[in-house]
C-alpha atoms as a PDB file:
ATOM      1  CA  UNK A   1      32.313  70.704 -12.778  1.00  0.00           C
ATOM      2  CA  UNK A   2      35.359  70.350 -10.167  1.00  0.00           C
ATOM      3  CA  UNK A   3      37.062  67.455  -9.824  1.00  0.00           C
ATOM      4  CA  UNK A   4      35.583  66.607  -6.441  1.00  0.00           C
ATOM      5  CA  UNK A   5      32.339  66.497  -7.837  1.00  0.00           C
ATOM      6  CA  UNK A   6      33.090  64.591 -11.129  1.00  0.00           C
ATOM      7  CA  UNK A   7      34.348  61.608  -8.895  1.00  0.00           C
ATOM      8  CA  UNK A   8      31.771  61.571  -6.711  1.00  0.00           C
ATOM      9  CA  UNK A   9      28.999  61.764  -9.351  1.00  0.00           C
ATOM     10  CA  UNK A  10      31.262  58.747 -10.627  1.00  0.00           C
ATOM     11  CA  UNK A  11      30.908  56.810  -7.697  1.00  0.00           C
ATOM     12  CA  UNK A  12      27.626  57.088  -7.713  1.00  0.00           C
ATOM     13  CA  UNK A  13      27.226  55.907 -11.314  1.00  0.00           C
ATOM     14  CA  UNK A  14      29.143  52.733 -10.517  1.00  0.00           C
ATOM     15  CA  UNK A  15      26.778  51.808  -7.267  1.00  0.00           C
ATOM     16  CA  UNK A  16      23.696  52.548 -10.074  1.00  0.00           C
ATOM     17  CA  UNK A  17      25.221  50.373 -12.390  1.00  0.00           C
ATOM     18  CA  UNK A  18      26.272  47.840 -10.045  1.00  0.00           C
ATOM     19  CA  UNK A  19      21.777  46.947 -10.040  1.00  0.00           C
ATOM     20  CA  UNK A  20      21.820  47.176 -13.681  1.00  0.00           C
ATOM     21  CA  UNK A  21      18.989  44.843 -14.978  1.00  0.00           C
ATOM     22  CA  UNK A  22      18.920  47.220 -18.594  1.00  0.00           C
ATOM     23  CA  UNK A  23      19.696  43.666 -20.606  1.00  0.00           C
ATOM     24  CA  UNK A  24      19.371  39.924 -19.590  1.00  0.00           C
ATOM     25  CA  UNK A  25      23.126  39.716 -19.071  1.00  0.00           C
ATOM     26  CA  UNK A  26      22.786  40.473 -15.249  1.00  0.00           C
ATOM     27  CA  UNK A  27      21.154  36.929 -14.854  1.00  0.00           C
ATOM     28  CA  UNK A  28      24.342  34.709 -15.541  1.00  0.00           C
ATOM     29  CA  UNK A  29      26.805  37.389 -14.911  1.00  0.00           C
ATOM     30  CA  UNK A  30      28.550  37.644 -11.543  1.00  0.00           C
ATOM     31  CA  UNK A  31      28.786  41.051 -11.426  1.00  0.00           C
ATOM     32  CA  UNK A  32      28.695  44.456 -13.416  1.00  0.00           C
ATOM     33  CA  UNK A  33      32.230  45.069 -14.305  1.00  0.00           C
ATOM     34  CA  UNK A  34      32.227  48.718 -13.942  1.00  0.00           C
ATOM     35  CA  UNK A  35      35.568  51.586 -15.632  1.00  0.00           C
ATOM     36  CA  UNK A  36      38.389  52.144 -13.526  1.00  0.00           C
ATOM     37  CA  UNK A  37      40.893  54.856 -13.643  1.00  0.00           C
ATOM     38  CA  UNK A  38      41.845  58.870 -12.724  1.00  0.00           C
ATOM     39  CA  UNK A  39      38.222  60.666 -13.709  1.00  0.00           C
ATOM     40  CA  UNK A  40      40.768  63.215 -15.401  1.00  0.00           C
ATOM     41  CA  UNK A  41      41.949  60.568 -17.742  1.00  0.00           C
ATOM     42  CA  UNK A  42      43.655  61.845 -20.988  1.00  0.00           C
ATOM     43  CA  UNK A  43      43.146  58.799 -22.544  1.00  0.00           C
ATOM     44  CA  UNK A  44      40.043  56.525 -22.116  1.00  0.00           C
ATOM     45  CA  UNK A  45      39.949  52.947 -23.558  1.00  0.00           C
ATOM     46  CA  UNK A  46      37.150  51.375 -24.704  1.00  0.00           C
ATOM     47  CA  UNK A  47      37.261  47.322 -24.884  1.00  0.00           C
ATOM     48  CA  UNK A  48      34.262  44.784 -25.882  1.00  0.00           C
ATOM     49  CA  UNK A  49      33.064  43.060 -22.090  1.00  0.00           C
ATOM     50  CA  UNK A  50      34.202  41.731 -18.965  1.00  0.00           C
ATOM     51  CA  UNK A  51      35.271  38.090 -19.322  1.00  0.00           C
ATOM     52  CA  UNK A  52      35.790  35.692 -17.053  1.00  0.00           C
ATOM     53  CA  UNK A  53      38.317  36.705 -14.540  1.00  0.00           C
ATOM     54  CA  UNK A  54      36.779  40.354 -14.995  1.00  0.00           C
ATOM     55  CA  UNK A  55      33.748  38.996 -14.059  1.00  0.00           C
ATOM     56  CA  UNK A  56      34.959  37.348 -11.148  1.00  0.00           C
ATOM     57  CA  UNK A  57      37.081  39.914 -10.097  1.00  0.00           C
ATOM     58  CA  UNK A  58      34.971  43.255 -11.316  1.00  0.00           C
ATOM     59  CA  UNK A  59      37.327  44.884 -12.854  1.00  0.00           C
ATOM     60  CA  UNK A  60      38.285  45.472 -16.502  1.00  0.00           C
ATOM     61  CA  UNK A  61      41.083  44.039 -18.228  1.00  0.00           C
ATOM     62  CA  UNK A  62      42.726  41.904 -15.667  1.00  0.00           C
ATOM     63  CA  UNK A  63      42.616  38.540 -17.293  1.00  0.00           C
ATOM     64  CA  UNK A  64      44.951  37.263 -20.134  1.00  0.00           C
ATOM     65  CA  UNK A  65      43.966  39.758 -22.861  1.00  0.00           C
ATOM     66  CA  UNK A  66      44.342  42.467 -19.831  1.00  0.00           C
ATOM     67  CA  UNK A  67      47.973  41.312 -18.963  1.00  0.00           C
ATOM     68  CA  UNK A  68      48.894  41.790 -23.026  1.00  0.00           C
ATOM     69  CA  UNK A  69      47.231  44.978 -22.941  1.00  0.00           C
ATOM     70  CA  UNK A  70      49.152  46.266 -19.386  1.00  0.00           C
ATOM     71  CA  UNK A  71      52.769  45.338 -21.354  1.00  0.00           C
ATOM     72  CA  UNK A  72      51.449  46.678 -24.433  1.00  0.00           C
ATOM     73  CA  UNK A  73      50.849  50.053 -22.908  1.00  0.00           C
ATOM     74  CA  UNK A  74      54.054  49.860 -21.197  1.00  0.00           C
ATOM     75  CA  UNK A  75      56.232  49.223 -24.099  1.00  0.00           C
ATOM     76  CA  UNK A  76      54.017  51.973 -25.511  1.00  0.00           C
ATOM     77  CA  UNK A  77      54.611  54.241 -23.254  1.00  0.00           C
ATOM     78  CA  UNK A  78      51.474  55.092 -21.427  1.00  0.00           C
ATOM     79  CA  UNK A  79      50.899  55.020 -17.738  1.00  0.00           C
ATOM     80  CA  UNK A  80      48.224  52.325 -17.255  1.00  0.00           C
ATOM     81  CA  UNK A  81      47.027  53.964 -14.016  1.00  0.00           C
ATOM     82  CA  UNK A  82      46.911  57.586 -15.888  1.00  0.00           C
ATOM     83  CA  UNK A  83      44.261  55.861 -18.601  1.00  0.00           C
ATOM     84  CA  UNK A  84      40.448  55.073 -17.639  1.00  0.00           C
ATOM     85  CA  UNK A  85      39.749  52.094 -18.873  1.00  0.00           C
ATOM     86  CA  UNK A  86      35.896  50.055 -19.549  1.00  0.00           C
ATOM     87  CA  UNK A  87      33.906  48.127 -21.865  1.00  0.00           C
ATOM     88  CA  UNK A  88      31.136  48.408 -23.978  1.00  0.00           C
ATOM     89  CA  UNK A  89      29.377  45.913 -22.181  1.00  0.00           C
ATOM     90  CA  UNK A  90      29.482  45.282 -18.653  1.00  0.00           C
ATOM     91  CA  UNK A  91      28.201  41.809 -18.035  1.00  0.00           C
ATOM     92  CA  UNK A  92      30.030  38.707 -19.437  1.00  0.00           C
ATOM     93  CA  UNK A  93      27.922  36.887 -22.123  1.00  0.00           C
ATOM     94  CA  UNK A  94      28.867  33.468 -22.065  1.00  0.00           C
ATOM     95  CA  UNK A  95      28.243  29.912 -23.031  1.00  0.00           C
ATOM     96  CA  UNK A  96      28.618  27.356 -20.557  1.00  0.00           C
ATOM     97  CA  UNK A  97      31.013  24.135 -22.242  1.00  0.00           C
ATOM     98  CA  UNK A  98      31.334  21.545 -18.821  1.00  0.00           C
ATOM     99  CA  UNK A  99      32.451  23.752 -16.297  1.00  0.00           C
ATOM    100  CA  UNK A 100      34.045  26.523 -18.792  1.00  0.00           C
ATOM    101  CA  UNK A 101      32.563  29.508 -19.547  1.00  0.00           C
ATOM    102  CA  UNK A 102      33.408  30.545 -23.043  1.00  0.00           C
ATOM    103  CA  UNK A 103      33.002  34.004 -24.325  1.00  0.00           C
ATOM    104  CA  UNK A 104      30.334  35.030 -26.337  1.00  0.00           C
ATOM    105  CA  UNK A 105      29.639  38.075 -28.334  1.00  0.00           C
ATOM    106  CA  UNK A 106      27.249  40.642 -27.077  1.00  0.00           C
ATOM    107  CA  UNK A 107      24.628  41.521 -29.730  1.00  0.00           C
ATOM    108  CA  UNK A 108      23.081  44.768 -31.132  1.00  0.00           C
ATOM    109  CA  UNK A 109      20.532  44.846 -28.470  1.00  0.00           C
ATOM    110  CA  UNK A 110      22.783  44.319 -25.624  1.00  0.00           C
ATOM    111  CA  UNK A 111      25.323  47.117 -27.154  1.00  0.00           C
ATOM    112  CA  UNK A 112      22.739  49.558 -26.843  1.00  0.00           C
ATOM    113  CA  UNK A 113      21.179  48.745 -23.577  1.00  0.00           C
ATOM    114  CA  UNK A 114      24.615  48.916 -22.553  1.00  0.00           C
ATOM    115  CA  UNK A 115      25.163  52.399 -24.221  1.00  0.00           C
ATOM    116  CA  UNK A 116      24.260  54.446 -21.809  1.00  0.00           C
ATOM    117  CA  UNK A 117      26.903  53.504 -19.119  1.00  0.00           C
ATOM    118  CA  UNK A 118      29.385  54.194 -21.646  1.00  0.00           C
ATOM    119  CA  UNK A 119      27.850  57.848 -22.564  1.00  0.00           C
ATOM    120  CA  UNK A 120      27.946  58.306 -18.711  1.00  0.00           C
ATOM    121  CA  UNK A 121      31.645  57.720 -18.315  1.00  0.00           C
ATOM    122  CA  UNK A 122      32.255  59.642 -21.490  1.00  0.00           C
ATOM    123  CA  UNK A 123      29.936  62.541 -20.024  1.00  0.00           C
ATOM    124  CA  UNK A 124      31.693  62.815 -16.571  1.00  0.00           C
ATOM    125  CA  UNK A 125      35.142  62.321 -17.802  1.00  0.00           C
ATOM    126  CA  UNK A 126      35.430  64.297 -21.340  1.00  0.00           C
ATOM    127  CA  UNK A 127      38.801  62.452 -22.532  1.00  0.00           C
ATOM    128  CA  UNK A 128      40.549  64.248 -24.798  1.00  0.00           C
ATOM    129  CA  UNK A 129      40.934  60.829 -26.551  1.00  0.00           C
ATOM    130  CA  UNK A 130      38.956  57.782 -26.603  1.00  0.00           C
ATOM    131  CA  UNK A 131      39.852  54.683 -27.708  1.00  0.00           C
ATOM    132  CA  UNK A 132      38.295  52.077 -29.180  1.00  0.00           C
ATOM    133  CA  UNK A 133      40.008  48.153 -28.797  1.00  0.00           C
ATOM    134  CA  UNK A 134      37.809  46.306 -31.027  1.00  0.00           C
ATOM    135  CA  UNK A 135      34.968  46.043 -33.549  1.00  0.00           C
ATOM    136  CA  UNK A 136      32.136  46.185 -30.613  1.00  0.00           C
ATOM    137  CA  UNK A 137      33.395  48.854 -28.847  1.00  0.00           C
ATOM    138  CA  UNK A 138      33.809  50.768 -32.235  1.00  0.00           C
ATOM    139  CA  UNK A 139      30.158  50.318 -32.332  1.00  0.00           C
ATOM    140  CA  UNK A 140      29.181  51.123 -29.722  1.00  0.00           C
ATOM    141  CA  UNK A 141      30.829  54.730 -29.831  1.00  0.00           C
ATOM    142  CA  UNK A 142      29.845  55.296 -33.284  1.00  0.00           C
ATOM    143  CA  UNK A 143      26.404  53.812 -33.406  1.00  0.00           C
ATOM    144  CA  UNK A 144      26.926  52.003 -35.931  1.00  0.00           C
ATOM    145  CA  UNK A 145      28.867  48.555 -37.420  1.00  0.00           C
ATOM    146  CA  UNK A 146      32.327  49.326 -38.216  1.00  0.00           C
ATOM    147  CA  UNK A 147      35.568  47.654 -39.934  1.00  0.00           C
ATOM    148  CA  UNK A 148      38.566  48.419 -37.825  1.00  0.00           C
ATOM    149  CA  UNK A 149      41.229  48.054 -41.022  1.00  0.00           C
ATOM    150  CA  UNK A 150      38.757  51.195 -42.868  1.00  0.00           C
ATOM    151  CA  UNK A 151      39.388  53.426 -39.485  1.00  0.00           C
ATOM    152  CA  UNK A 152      42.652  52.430 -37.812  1.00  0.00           C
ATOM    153  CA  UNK A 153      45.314  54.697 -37.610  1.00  0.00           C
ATOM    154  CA  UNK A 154      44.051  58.213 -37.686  1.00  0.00           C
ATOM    155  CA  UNK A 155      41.713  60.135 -35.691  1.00  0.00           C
ATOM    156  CA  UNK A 156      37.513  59.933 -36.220  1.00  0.00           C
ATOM    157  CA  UNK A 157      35.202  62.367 -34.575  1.00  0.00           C
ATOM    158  CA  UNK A 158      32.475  61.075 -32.182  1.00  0.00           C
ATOM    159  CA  UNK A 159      29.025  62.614 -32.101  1.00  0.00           C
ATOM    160  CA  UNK A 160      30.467  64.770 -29.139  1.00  0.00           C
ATOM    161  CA  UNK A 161      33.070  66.325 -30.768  1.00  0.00           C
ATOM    162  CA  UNK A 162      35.468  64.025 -28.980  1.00  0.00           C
ATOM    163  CA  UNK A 163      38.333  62.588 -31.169  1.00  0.00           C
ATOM    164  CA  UNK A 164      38.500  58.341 -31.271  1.00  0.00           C
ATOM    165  CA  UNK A 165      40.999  56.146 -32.542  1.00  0.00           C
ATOM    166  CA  UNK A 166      40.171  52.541 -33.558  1.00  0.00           C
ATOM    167  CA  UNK A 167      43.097  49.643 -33.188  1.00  0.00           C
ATOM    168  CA  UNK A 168      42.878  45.893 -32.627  1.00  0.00           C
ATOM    169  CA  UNK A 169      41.020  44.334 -28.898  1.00  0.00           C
ATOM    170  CA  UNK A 170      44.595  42.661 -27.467  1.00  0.00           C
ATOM    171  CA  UNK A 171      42.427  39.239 -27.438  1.00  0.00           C
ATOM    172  CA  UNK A 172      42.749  39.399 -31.177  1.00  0.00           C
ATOM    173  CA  UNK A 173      46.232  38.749 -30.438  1.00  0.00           C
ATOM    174  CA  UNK A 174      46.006  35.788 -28.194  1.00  0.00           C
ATOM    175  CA  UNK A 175      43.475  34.147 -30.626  1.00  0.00           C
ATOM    176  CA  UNK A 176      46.332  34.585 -33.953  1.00  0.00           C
ATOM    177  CA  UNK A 177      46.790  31.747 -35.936  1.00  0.00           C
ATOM    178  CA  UNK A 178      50.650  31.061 -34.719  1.00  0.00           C
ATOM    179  CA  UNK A 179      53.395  32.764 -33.481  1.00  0.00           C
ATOM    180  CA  UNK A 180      54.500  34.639 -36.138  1.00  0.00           C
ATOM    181  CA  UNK A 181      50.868  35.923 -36.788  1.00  0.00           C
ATOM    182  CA  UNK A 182      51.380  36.988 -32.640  1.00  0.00           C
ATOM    183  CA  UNK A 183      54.270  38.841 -32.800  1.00  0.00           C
ATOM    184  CA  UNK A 184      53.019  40.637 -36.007  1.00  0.00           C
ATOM    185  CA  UNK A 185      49.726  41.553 -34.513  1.00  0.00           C
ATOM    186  CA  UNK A 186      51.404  42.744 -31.199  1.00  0.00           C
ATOM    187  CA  UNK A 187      53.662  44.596 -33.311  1.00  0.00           C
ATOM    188  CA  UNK A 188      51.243  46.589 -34.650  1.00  0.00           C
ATOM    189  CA  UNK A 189      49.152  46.983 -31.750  1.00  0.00           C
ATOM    190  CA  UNK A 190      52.107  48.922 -29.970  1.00  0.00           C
ATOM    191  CA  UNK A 191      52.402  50.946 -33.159  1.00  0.00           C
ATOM    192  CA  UNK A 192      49.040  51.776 -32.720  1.00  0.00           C
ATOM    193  CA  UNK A 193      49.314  52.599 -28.960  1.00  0.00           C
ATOM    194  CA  UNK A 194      52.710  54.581 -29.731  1.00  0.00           C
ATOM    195  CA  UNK A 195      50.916  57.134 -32.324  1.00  0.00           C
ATOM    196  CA  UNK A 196      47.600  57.361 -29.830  1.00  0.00           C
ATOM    197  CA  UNK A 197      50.169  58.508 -26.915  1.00  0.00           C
ATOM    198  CA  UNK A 198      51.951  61.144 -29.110  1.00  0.00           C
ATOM    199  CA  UNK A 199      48.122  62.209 -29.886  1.00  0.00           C
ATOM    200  CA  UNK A 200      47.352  62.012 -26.405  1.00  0.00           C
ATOM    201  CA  UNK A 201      50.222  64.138 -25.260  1.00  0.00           C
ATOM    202  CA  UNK A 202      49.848  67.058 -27.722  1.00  0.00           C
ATOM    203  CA  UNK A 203      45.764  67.235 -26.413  1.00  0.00           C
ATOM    204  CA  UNK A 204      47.267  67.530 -22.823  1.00  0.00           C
END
């Protein structure tokens, strides 16, 4: 398909998805918070949901966890605004606490309603290398509960044929015990994004 018609075909996934009523998320939820990035994406990152900024804001990855991930990337290597980047899950789950609105893990049901926006993205764009930040978007491109520690650091074959790589969601960092545990964590995490973008560039 030329590229012309791959982004519009995009576009007009994101307006479908933008009325997305597949799950009970779109009640509470601000907004679907749709991918972003180049539709010829090399790499495409998969993360668990929106949260609250991203759900104000509709986009992915722009709150606190987002920020770690941007300078992770950088250190890294990779050109944020060469990557396509979404979730698993498009709608925040939440639980209200006062006037807070505190995560909340999406379930099996919501994974899979969700599913089919992700197989979309993954249909239109064909990365040469996805990657999955996170236990729930692990499962929700292999269809079925994962550990990251049994699959991180080498390449896993999707159903496709595509190849995935499995590392930490940067919000695992943020939540680490103390600072030691941080800089550890982050440590590794840039590890993980330095091998991906070595992969990445040899599939180019």
């Amino acid at each position: 398909m030329p590229a012309s018609n791959i982004a519009s075909a995009w576009r007009a996934l994101k307006g479908e998805a933008a009325d997305c009523t597949r799950c009970d998320l779109y009640k509470c939820a601000t907004q679907t918070v749709f991918g972003e990035g180049p539709t010829d994406a090399t790499i495409l990152f998969v993360g668990e949901q929106p949260g609250d900024q991203e759900d104000l804001a509709g986009r992915p990855f722009v709150g606190p966890a987002g920020r770690l991930f941007e300078a992770a990337l950088e250190e890294a290597g990779i050109d944020r605004a060469r990557t396509y980047v979404t979730n698993a899950v498009k709608h925040f789950k939440f639980q209200l606490r006062g006037k807070r609105r505190i995560h909340s893990k999406p379930d099996a049901g919501e994974i899979k309603a969700c599913n089919w926006w992700l197989q979309q993205e993954l249909e239109l764009i064909r990365p040469p290398l996805t990657v999955a930040l996170g236990a729930t978007a692990a499962r929700a491109l292999f269809g079925k509960v994962v550990t990251i520690t049994a699959l991180r650091g080498e390449p896993h074959e999707l159903a496709d044929g595509g190849e995935c790589w499995v590392t930490v969601h940067p919000s695992s960092l943020l939540r680490a015990s103390d600072e030691s545990a941080r800089r550890e964590g982050r440590r590794l995490f840039v590890a993980d994004l330095k091998r991906i973008r070595k992969r990445a560039d040899s599939l180019a």
